[in-house]
Protein backbone atom coordinates (compact mmCIF):
# COMPACT_ATOMS: atom_id res chain seq x y z
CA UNK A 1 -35.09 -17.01 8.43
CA UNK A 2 -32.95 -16.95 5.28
CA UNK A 3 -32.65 -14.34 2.80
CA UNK A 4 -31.53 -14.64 -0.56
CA UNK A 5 -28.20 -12.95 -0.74
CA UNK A 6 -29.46 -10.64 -4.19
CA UNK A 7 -32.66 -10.02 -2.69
CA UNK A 8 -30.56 -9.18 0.89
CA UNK A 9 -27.49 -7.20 -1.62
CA UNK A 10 -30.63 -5.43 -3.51
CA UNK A 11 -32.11 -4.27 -0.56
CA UNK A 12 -29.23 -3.17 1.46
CA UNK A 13 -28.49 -1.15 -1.34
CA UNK A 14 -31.41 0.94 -1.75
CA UNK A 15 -32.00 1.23 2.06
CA UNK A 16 -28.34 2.84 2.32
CA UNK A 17 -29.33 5.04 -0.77
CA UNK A 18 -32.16 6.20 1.42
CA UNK A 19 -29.93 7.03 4.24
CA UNK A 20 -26.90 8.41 2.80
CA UNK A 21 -29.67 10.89 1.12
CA UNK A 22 -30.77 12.12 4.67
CA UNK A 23 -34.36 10.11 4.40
CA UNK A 24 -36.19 7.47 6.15
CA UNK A 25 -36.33 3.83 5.67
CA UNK A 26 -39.30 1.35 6.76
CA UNK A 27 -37.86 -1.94 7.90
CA UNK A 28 -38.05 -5.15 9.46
CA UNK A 29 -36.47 -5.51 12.54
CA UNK A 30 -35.58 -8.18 15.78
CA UNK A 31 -38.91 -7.44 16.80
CA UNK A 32 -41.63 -4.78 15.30
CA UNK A 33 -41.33 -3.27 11.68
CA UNK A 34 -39.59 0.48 12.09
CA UNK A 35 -39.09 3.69 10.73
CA UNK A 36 -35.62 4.58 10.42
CA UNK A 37 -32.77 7.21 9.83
CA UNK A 38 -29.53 8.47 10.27
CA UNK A 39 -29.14 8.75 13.97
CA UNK A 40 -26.42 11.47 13.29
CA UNK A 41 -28.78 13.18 10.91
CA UNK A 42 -31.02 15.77 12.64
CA UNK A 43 -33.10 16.60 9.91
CA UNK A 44 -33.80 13.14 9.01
CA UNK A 45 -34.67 11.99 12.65
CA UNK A 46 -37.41 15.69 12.93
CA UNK A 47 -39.11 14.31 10.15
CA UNK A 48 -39.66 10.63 11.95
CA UNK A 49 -41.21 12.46 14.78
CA UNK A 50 -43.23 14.59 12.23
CA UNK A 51 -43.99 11.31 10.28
CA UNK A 52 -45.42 9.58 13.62
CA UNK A 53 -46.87 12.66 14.49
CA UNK A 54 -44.74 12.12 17.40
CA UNK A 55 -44.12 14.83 20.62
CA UNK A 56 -40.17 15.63 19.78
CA UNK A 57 -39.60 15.06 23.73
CA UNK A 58 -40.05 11.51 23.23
CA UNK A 59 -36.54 9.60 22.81
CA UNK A 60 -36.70 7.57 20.04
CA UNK A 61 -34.69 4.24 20.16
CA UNK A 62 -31.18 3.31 18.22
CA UNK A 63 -30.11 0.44 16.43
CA UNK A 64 -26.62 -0.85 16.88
CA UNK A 65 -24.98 -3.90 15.71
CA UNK A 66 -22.31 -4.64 18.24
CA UNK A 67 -20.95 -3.87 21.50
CA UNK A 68 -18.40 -1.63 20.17
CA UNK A 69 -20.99 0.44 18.28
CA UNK A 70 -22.84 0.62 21.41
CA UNK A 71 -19.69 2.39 22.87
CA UNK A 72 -20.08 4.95 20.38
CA UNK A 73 -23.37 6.85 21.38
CA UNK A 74 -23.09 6.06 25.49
CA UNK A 75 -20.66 8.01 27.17
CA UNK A 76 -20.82 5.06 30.24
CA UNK A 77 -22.72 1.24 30.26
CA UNK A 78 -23.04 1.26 33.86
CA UNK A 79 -21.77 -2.61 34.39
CA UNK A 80 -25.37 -3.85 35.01
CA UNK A 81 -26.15 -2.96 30.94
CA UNK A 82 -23.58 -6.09 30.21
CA UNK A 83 -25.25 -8.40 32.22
CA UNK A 84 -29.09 -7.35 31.88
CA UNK A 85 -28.40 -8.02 28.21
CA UNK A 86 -26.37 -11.53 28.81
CA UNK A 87 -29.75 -12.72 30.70
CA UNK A 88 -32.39 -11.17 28.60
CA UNK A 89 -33.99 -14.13 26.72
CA UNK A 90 -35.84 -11.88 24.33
CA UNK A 91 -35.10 -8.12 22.08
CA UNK A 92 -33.87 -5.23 24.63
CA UNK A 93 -33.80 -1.81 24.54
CA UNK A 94 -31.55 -0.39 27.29
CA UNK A 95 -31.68 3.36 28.16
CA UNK A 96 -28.41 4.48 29.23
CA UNK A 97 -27.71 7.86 31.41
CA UNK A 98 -26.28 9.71 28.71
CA UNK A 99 -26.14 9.58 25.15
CA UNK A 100 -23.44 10.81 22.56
CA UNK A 101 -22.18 11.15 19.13
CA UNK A 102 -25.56 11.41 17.89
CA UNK A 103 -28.63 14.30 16.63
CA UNK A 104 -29.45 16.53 19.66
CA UNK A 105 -32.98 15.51 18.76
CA UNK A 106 -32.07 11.51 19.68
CA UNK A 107 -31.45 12.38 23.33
CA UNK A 108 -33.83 12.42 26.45
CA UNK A 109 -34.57 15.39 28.03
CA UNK A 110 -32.36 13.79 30.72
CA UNK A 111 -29.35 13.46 28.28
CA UNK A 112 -30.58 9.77 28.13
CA UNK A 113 -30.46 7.56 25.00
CA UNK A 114 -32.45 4.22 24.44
CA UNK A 115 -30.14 1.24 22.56
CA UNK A 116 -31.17 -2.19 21.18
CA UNK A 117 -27.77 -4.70 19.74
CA UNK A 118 -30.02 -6.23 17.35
CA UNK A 119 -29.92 -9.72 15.94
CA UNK A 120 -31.47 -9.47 12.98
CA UNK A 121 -29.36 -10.21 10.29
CA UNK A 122 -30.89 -7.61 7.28
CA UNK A 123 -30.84 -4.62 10.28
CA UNK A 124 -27.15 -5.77 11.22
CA UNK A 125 -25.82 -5.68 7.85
CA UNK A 126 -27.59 -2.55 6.75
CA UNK A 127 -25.72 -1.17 10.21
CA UNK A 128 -22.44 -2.60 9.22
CA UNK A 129 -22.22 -1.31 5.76
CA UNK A 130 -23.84 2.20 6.64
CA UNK A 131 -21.22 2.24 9.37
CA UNK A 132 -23.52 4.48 11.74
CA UNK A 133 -26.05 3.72 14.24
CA UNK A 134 -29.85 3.56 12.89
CA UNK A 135 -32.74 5.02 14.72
CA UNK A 136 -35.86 2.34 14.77
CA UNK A 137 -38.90 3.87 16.07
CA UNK A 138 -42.16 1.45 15.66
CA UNK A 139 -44.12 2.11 12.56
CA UNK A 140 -47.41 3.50 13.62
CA UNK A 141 -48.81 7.07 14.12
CA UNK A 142 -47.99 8.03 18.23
CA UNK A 143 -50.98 6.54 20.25
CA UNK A 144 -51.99 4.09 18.10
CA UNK A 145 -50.52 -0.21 18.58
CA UNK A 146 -47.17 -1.01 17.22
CA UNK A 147 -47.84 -3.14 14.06
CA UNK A 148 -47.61 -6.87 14.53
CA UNK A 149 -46.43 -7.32 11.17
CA UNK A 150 -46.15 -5.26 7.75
CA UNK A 151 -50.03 -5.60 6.64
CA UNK A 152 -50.85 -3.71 10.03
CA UNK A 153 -49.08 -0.51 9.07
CA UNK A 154 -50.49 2.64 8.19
CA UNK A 155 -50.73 3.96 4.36
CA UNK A 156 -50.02 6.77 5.54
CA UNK A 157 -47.01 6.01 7.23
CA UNK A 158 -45.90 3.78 4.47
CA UNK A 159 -46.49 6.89 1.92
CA UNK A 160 -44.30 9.08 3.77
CA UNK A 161 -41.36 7.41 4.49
CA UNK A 162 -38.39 7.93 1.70
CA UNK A 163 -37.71 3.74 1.42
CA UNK A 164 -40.23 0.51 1.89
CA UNK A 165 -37.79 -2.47 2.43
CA UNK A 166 -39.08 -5.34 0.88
CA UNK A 167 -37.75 -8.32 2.87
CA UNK A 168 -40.33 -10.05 5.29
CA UNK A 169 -43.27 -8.38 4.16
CA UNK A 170 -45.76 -11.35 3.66
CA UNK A 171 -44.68 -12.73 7.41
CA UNK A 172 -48.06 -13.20 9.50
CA UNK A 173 -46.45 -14.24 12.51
CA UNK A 174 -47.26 -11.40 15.28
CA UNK A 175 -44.32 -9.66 16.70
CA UNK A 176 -44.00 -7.87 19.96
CA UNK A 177 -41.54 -4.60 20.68
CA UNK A 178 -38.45 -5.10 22.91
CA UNK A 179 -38.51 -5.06 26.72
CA UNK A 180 -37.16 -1.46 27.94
CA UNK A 181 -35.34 -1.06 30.82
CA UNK A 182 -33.59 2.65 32.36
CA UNK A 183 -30.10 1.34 34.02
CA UNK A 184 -28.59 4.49 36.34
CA UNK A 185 -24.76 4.64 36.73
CA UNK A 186 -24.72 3.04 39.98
CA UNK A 187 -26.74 -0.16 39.17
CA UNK A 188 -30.33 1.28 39.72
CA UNK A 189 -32.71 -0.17 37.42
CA UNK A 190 -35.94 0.72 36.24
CA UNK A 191 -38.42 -1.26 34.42
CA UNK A 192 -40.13 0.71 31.38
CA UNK A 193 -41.90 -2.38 29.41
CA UNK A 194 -41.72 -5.75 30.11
């Protein structure tokens, strides 16, 4: 889908506002619409989980733009992580053995940390520019479905968030969250969500 560059330029700007303030952006992502911040900032990430009224032991998932980003906040991509995410033919979110470079509150329990290389193009510029990996969480209250699109989510979510992107709000097409899949340093793979 295209964007018009001001509207794209416009938004970009306030969403990195938002960001470089410590808050929390609600976006439009590669597959579900997401609450976002700083994934270095853990302040900013607390008050996701406190937004989604969300237990803090849950890993919440990162947003990077590029395979060399990705290499920033995993310490190893076991070599099944390339290839799982050559062949997947739709959004996924790969959790990786251990997580760094990022807010103590962004990692497993396990030292884990969940990753997504997203495609879409607002997300991947907004990554670029901010120059720091973006926590995307879906935008619901815990226990309740992901949105489909942005006329599913919550007023009260959308109240409490710092920053509303407005790109892709009217969409009506439903959208689904990524396939999740745990990938162990020697190859061992477990399936989370299809």
């Amino acid at each position: 889908m295209l964007i018009d560059k001001k509207i794209l330029d416009r938004e970009l700007t306030n969403a990195l506002a938002a960001l470089h303030s410590g808050g929390t952006i609600l976006y439009p992502t590669d597959t579900v619409w997401g609450i976002g911040c700083d994934c270095t900032n853990e302040r900013a990430v607390d008050k996701i989980f406190k937004i989604k009224k969300r237990d803090s032991s849950k890993s919440l998932v990162l947003l990077v733009d590029n395979d060399a980003r990705l290499l920033r906040y995993v310490k190893t991509v076991p070599e099944i992580a390339w290839e799982l995410m050559q062949y997947s033919e739709k959004p996924l979110t790969i959790v990786y053995p251990e997580g760094k470079n990022v807010a103590k509150n962004m990692i497993g329990p396990d030292k884990s940390i969940a990753i997504r290389i997203t495609s879409d193009i607002f997300c991947k510029n907004l990554i670029r520019s901010f120059d720091n990996g973006l926590v995307s969480t879906s935008a619901n209250i815990s226990g309740n479905a992901s949105p489909e699109n942005f006329s599913d989510i919550d007023e009260e979510i959308i109240s409490a968030v710092d920053y509303v992107v407005d790109l892709r709000q009217e969409e009506k097409t439903p959208a689904s969250p990524s396939s999740i899949i745990k990938v162990g340093l020697k190859g061992e793979i477990q399936i989370i969500r299809k």
